[in-house]
Protein backbone atom coordinates (compact mmCIF):
# COMPACT_ATOMS: atom_id res chain seq x y z
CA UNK A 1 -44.20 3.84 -5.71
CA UNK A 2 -41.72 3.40 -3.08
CA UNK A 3 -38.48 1.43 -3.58
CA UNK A 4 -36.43 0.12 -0.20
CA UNK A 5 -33.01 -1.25 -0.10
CA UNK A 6 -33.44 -4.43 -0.02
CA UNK A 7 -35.57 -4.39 -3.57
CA UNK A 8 -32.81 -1.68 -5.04
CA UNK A 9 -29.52 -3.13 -4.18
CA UNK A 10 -30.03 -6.59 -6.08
CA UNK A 11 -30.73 -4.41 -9.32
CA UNK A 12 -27.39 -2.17 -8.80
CA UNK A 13 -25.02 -5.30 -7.63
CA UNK A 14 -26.53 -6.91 -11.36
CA UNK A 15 -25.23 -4.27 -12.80
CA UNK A 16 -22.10 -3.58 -10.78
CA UNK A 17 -20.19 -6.54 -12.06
CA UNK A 18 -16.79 -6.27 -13.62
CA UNK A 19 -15.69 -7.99 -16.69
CA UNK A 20 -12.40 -10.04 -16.12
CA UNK A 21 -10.34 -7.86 -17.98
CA UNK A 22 -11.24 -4.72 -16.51
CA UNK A 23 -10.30 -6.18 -13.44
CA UNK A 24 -7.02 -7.05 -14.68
CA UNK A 25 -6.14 -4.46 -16.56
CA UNK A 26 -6.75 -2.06 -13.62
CA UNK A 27 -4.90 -5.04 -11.14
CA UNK A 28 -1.68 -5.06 -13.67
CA UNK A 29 -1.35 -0.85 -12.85
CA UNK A 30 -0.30 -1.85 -9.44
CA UNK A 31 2.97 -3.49 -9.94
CA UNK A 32 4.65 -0.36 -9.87
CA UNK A 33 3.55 0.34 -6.43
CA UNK A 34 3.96 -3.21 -4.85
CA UNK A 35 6.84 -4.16 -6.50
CA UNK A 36 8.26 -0.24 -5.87
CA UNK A 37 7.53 0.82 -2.16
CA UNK A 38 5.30 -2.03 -1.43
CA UNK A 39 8.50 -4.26 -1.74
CA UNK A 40 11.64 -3.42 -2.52
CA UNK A 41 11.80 -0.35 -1.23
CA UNK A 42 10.62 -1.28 2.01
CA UNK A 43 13.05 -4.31 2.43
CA UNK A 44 15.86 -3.25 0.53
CA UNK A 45 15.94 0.61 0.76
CA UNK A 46 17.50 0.98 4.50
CA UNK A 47 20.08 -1.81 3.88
CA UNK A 48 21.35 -0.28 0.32
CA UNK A 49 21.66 2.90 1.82
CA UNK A 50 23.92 1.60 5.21
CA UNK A 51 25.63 -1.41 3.74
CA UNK A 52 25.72 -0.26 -0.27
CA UNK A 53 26.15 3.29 0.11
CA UNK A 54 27.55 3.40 3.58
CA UNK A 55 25.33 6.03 5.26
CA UNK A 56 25.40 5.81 8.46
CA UNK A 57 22.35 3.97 10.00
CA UNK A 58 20.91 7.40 11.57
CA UNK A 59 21.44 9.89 8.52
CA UNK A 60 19.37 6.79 6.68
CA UNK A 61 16.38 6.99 8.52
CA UNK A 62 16.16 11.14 8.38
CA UNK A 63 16.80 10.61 4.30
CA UNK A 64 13.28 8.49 4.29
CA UNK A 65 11.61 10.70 7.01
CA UNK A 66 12.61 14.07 4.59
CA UNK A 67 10.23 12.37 1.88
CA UNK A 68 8.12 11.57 5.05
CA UNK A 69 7.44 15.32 5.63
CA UNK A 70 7.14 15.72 1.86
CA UNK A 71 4.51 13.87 1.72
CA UNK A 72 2.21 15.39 4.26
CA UNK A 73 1.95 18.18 1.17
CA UNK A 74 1.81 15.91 -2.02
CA UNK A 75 -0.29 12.98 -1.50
CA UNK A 76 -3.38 15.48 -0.19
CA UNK A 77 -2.45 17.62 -2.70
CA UNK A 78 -2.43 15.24 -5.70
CA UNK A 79 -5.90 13.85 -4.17
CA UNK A 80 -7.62 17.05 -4.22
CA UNK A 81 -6.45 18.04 -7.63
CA UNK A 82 -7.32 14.88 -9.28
CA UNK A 83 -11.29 15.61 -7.72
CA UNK A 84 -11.12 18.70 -9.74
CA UNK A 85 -9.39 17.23 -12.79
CA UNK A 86 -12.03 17.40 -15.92
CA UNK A 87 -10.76 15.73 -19.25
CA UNK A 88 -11.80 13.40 -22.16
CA UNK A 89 -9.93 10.47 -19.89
CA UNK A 90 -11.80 11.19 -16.73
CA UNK A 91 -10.22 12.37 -13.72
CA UNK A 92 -7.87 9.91 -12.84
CA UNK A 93 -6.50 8.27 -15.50
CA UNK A 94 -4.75 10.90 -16.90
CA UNK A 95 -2.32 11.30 -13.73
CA UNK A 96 -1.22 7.43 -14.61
CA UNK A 97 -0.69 8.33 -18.88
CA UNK A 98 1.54 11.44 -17.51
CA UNK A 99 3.14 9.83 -14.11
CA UNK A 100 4.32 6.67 -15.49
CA UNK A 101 7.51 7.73 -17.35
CA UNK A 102 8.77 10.16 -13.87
CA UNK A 103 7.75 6.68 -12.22
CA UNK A 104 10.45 4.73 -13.96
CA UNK A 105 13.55 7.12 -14.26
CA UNK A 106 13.30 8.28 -10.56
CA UNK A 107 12.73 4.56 -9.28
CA UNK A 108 16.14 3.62 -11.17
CA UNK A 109 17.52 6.81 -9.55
CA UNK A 110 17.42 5.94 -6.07
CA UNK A 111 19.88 2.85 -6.48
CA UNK A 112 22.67 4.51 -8.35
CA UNK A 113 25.44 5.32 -5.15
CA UNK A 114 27.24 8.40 -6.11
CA UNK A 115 30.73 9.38 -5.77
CA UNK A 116 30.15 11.43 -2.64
CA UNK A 117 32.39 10.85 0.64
CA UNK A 118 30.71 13.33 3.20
CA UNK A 119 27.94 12.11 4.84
CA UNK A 120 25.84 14.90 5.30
CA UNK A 121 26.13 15.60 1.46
CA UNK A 122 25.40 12.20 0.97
CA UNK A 123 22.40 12.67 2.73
CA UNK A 124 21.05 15.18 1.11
CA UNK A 125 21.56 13.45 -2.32
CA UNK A 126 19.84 10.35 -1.53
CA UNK A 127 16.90 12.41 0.20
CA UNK A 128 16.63 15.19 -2.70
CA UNK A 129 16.28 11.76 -4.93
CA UNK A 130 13.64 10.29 -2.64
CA UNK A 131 11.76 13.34 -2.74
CA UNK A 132 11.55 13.43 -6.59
CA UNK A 133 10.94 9.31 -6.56
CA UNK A 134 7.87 9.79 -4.22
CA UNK A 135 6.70 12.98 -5.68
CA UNK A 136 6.16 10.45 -8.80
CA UNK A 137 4.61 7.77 -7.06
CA UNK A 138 2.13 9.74 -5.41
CA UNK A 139 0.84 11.18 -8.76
CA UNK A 140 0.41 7.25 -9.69
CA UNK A 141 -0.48 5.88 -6.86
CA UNK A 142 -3.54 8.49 -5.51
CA UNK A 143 -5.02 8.76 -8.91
CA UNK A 144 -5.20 4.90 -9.13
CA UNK A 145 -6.39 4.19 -5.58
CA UNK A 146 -9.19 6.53 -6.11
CA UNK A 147 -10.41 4.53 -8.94
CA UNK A 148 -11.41 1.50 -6.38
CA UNK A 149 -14.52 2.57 -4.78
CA UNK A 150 -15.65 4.13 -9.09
CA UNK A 151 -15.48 1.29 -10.91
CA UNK A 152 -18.38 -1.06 -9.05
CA UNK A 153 -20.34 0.68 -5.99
CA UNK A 154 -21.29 -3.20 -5.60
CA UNK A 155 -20.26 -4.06 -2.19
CA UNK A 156 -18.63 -7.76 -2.40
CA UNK A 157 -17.75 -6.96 -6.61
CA UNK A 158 -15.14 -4.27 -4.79
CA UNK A 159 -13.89 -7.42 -2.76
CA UNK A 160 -13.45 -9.06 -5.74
CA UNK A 161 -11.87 -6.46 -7.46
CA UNK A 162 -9.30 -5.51 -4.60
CA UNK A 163 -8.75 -9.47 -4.69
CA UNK A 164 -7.50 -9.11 -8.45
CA UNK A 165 -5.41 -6.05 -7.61
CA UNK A 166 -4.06 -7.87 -4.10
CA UNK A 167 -3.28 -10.86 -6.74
CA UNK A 168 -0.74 -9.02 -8.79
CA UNK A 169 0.65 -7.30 -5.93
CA UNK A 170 1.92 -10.64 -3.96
CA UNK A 171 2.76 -11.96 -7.33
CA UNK A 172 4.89 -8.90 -8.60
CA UNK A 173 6.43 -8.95 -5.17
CA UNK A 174 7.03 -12.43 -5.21
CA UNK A 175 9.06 -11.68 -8.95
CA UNK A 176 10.63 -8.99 -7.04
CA UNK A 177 12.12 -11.47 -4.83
CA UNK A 178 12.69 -14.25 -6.77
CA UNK A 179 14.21 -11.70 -9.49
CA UNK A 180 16.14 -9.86 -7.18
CA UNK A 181 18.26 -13.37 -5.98
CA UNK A 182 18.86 -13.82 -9.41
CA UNK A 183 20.32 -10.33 -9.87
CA UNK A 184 22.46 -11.06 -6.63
CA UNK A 185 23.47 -14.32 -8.18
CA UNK A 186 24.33 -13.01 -11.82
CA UNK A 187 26.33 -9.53 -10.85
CA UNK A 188 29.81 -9.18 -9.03
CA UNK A 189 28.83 -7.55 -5.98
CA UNK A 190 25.73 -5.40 -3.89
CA UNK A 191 26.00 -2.34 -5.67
CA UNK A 192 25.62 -3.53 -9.10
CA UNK A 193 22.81 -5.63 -8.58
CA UNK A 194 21.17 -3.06 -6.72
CA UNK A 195 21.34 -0.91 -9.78
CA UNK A 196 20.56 -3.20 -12.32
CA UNK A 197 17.67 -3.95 -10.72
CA UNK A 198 16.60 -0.27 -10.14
CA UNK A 199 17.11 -0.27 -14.23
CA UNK A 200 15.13 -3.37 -14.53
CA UNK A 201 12.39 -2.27 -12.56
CA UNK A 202 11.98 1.66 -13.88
CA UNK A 203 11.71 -0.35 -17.06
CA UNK A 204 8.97 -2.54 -16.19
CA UNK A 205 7.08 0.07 -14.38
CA UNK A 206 6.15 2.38 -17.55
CA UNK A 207 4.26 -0.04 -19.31
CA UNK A 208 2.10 -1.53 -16.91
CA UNK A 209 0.80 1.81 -15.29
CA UNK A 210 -0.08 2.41 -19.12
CA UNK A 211 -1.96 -1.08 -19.00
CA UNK A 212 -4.39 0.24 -16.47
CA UNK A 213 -4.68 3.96 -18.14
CA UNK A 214 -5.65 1.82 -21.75
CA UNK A 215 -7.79 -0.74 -20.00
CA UNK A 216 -9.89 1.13 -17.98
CA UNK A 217 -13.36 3.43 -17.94
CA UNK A 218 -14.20 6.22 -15.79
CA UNK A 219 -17.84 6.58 -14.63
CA UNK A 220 -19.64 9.03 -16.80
CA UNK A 221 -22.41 10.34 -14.18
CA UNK A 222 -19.24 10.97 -12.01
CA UNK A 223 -17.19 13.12 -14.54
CA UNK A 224 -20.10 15.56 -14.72
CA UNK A 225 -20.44 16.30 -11.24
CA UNK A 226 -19.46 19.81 -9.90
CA UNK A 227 -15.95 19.52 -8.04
CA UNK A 228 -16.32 19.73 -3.90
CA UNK A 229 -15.09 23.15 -2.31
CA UNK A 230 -11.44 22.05 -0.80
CA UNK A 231 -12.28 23.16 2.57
CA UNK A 232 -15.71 21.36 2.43
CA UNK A 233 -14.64 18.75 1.30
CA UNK A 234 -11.90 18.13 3.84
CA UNK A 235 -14.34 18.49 6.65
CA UNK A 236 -16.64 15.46 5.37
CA UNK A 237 -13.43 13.19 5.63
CA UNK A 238 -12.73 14.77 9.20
CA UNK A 239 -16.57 13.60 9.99
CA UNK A 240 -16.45 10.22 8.25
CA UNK A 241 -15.86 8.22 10.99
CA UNK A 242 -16.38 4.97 9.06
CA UNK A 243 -13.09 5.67 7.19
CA UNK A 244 -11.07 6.27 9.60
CA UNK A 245 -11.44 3.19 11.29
CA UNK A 246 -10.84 1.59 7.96
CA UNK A 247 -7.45 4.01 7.91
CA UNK A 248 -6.51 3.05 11.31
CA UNK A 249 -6.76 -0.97 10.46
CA UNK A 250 -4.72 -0.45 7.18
CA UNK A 251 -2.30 1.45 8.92
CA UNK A 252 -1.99 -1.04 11.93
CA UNK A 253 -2.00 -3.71 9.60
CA UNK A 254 0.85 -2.55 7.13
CA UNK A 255 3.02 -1.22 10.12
CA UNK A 256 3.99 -4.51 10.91
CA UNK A 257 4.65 -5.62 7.17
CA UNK A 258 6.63 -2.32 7.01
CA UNK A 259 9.19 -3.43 10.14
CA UNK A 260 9.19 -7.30 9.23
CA UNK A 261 10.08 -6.09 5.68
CA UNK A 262 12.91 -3.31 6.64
CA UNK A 263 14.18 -5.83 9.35
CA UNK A 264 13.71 -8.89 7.58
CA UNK A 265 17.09 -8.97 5.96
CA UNK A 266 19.07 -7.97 8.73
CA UNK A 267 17.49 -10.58 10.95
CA UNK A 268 17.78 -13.69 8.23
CA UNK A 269 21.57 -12.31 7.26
CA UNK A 270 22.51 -12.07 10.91
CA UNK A 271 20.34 -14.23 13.30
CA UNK A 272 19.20 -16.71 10.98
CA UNK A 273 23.31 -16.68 8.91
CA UNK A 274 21.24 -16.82 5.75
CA UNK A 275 23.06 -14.68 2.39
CA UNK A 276 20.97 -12.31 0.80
CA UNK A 277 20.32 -14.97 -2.25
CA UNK A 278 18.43 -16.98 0.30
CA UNK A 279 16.83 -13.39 2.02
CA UNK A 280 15.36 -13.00 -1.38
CA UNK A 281 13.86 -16.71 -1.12
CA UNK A 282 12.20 -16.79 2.28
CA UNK A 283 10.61 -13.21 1.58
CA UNK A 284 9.36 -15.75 -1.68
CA UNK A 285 7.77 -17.61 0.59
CA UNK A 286 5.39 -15.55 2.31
CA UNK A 287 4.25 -13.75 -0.97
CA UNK A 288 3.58 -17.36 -2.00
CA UNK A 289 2.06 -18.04 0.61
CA UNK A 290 -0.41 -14.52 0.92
CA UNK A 291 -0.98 -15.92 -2.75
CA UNK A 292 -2.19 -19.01 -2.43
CA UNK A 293 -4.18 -17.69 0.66
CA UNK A 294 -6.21 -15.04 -1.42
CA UNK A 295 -8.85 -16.89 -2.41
CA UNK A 296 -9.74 -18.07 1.94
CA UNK A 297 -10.14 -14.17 2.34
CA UNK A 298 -12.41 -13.85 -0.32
CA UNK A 299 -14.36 -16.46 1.00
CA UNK A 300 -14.48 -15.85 4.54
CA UNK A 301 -15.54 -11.45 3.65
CA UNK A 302 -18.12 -12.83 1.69
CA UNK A 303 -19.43 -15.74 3.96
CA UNK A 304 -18.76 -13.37 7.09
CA UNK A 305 -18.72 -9.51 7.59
CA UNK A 306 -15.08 -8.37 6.38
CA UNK A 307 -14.06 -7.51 9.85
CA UNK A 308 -14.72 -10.54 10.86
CA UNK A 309 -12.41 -11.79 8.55
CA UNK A 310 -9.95 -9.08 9.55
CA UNK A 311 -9.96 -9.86 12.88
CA UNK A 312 -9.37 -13.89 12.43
CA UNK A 313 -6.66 -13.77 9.94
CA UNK A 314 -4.51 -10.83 11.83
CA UNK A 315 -4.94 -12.74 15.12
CA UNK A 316 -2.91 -15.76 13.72
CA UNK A 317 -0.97 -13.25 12.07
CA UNK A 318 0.26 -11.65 15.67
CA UNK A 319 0.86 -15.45 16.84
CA UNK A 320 3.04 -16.14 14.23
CA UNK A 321 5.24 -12.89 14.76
CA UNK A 322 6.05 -13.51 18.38
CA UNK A 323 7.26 -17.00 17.47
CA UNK A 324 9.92 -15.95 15.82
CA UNK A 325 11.99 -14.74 19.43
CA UNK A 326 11.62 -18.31 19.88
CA UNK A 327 13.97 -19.27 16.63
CA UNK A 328 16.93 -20.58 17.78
CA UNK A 329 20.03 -18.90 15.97
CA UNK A 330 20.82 -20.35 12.78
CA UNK A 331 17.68 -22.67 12.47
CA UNK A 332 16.86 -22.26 8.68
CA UNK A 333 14.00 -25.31 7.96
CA UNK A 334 12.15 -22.91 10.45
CA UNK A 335 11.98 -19.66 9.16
CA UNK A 336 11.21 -20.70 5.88
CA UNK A 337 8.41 -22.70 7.93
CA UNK A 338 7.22 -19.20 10.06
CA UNK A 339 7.36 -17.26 6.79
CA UNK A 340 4.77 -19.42 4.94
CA UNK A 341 2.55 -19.16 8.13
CA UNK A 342 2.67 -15.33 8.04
CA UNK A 343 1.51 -15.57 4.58
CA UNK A 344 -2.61 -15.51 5.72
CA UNK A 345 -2.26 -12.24 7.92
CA UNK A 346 -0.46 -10.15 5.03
CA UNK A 347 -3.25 -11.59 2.19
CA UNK A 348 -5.73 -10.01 4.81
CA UNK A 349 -3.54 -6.82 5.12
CA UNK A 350 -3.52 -6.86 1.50
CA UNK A 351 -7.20 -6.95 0.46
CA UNK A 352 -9.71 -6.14 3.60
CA UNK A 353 -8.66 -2.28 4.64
CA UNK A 354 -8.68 -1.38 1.28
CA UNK A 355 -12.13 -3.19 0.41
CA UNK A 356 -13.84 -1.51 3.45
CA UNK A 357 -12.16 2.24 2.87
CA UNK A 358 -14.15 1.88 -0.13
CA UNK A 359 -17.55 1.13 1.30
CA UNK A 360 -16.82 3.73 3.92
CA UNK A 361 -16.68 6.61 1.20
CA UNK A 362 -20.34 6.36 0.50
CA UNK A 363 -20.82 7.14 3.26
CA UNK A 364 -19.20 10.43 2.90
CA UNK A 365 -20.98 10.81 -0.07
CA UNK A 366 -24.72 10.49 1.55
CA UNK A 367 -23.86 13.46 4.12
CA UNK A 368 -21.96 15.82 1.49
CA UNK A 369 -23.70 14.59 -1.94
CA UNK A 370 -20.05 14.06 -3.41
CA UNK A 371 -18.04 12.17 -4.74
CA UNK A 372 -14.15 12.97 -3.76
CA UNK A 373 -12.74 9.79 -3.92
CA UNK A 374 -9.26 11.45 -4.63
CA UNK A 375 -9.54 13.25 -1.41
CA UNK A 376 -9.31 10.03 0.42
CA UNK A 377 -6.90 8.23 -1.77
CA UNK A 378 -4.72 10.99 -1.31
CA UNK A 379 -5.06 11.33 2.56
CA UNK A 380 -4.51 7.38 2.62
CA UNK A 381 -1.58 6.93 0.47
CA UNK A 382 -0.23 9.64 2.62
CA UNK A 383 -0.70 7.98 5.70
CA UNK A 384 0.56 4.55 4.03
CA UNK A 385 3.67 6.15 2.94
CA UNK A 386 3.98 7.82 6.22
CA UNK A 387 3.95 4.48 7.87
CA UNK A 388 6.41 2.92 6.38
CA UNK A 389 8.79 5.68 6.56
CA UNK A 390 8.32 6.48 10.41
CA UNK A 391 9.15 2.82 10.53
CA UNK A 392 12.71 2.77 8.24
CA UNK A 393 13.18 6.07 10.08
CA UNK A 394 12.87 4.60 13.73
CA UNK A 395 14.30 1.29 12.98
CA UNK A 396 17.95 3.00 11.66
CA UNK A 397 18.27 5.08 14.71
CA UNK A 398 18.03 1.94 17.21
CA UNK A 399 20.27 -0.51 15.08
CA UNK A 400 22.69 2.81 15.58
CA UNK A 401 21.80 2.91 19.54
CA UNK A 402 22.10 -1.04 19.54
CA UNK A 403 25.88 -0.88 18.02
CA UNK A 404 24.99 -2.63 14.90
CA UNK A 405 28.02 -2.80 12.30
CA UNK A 406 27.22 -2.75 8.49
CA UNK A 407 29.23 -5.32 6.81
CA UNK A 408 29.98 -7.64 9.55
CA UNK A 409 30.38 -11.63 9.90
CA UNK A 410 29.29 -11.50 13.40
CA UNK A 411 27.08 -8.38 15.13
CA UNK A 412 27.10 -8.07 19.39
CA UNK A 413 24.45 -9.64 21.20
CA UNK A 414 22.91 -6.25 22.05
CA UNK A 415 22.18 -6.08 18.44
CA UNK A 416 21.04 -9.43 17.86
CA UNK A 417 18.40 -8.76 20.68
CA UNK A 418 17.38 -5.31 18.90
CA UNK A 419 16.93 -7.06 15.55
CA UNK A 420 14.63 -9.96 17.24
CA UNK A 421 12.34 -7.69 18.98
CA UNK A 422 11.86 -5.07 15.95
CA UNK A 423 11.00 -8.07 13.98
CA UNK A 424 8.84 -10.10 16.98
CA UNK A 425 7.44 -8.01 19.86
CA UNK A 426 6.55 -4.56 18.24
CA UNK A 427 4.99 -6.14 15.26
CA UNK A 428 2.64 -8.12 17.54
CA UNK A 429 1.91 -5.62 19.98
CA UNK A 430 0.74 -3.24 16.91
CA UNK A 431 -1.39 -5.97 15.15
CA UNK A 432 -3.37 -6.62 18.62
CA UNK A 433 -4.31 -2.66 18.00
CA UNK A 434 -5.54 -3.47 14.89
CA UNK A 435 -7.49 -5.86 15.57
CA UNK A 436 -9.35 -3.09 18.23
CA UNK A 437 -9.96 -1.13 15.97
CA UNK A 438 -11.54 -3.56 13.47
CA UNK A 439 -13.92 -5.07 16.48
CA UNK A 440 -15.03 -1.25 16.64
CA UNK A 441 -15.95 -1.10 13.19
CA UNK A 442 -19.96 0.25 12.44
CA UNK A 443 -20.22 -0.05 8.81
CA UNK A 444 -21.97 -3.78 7.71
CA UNK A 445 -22.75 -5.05 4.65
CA UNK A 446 -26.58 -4.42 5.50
CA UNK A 447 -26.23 -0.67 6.15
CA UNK A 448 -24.07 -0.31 3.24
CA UNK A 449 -27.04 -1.55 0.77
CA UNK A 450 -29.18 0.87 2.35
CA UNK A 451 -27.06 3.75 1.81
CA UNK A 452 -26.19 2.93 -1.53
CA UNK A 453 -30.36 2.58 -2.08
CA UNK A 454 -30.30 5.90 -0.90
CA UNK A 455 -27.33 6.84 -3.19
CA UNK A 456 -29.39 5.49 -5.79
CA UNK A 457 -32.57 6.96 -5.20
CA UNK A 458 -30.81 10.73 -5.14
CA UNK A 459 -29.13 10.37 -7.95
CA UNK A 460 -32.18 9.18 -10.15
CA UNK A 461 -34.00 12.08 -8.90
CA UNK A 462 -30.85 14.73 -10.07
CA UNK A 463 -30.47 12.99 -13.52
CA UNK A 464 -31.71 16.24 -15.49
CA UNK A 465 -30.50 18.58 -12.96
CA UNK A 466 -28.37 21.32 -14.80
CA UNK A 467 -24.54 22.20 -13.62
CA UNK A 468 -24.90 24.83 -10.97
CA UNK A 469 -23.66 28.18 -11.75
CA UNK A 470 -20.83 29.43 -10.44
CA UNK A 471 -22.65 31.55 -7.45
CA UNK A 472 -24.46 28.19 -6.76
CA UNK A 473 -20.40 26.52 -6.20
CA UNK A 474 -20.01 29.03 -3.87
């Protein structure tokens, strides 16, 4: 009897569906990393380390690109290793039970300004504490993005389940900012609320990786299948061509989150003459705002293909971001207007890339008949990371070149106009790439039932099949 996709997939997304507190349980795990680099580290870091610690703006950006370059060896690394892990917890969740106590101390260690007057030493403190801080985060963060595309193979249950993740993410970042003006509000100056809310936070991150590690289940049939071969396996992502679009439309879409969020603050301190009480409040309003928007981009990926989606919601998104070189200086009923229109565009950024990267690996999956999800999670929290520190890094060398000031009432026009383009023009321009890339996308939600049929059919037929010997590895 022969069984198509069409009469298959119904009987897999039946039994694909997540219980609510499976989805939440593996959604709480990632306030660490929004509320950590997907926040504050991207807003805050590069103005703690020139107007806190008084680096100079250029020796800032080469302390984030040094954990840049780290990077290109850790997060692949972590990613292939947790493919090959083989416990009683599965092969992911036991990088969260042993990563989540490095998480905290060496997030409350990178806000702690040391008595250190040389620059170049103070440098190379602040970037030998990064590189310990992200060394940690990637053996969170890979581990726990791999577990995505394992815990439903439905297509639109992944949606949903991104959705719950993307929830606590704008929420926890929304505390972050909301939190964070209280800290300002409560301590005597910048460098003690900067480190008690680097304590704070290490303290908060502990538990709710351990949430996730507790609440979740790895896939049995998954655990038992022979590790890929490194080498092989790398060459299946090099081929997977669906991914890499995916990749490319995260990457374009969280570039421009990365420079609003490093330039935010100087542009509402300085352009805007808000404090950073009030900083902490308008960046409140756009989490609010992706919040409350959630729920339309659920609707519209599941009404329309995701790209679709993608494409609407980051068009308005690149509209929005070249209205604000049309602020006039001090107009503050308007920003806090412009930030709660942004809020659609970074819900999208939030939930769709992520969604499709996980369609996109069963594809991989069909031509190599693995599963390496920790391969990909790996080569995409690398590239994520990347991002955002090619941005801090860039940004710090032209707020040097434009003759910003730290610590200054009033900065020269020349850096006024630097600080409105960084936060206007180049986001645009890079969202407009984006949305290329998303109109180029091949994978629908059609052809992804039929490969997961096909998925389905292969691994029916291999149920008895006995684990290949070691020459058979080979």
């Amino acid at each position: 009897m022969s069984t198509n996709a069409s009469t298959l997939q119904p009987a897999l997304a039946r039994g694909e569906k997540l219980s609510f507190w499976t989805k939440a349980a593996y959604a709480i795990g990632d306030l660490s990393n929004s509320m950590g680099p997907g926040t504050i580290v991207p807003f805050w870091y590069l103005f703690f380390l020139t107007d806190v610690a008084h680096l100079n703006p250029a020796l800032a950006g080469v302390t984030v690109l040094v954990g840049g370059i780290w990077d290109a060896i850790n997060d692949p690394l972590v990613g292939l290793l947790s493919d090959r892990t083989r416990t009683r917890w599965g092969r992911r969740r036991p990088y969260l039970l042993f990563g989540a106590l490095p998480y905290g101390i060496t997030f409350a260690l990178m806000w702690i300004v040391p008595p250190i007057q040389d620059q170049v030493l103070l440098c190379l403190y602040f970037a030998l504490i990064y590189i310990l801080y992200d060394t940690a985060v990637t053996l969170v963060s890979c581990p726990y993005q791999a577990l995505t595309p394992e815990l439903t193979l439905d297509h639109d249950e992944r949606t949903s389940l991104t959705t719950y993740r993307m929830f606590v993410s704008i929420v926890t970042g929304l505390l972050a900012a909301v939190g964070f003006a209280l800290v300002f509000d409560a301590t005597p100056d910048k460098q003690t609320a900067f480190l008690v809310m680097g304590l704070l936070c290490g303290l908060l991150f502990v538990p709710t990786i351990l949430v996730t590690f507790f609440g979740t289940r790895e896939r049995a049939e998954f655990q038992v299948e022979p590790p890929p071969r490194p080498l092989e396996g790398l060459r299946f992502v090099v081929r997977n061509r669906e991914w890499w679009y995916t990749l490319g439309m995260g990457l374009l879409s969280w570039m421009p989150v990365d420079i609003a969020s490093a330039v935010f603050a100087y542009y509402l301190i300085y352009w805007i003459r808000m404090d950073e009480m009030e900083t902490s409040l308008v960046q409140a309003v756009i989490l609010v705002s992706a919040t409350l928007c959630l729920p339309l981009v659920l609707w519209m990926s599941r009404r329309w293909e995701k790209k679709t989606a993608f494409i609407v919601l980051t068009a308005s998104w690149a509209v929005v971001m070249m209205s604000t070189l049309f602020v006039p200086q001090g107009a503050r009923p308007l920003a806090y207007f412009i930030a709660f229109l942004v809020g659609p565009g970074v819900s999208a950024a939030h939930v769709l890339p992520t969604a499709m990267s996980a369609d996109a690996l069963e594809v991989d999956e069909l031509a190599s008949g693995r599963r390496q999800e920790g391969v990909y999670a790996g080569f995409g929290v690398f590239i994520r990371k990347l991002s955002t520190k090619l941005v801090l890094a860039g940004i710090g060398p032209v707020l040097a070149w434009s003759g910003y000031v730290e610590n200054t009432a009033q900065q020269t026009p020349r850096a006024l106009m630097a600080i409105r383009i960084l936060i206007a023009i180049l986001p645009a321009v890079i969202l407009m790439g984006a949305i290329a890339v998303a109109w180029a996308y091949p994978l629908t939600r059609i052809r992804h039932r039929e490969i997961q049929a096909q998925l389905a059919r292969r691994r029916a037929l291999r149920e008895d099949r006995p684990w290949p010997t070691a020459s058979e590895q080979k």
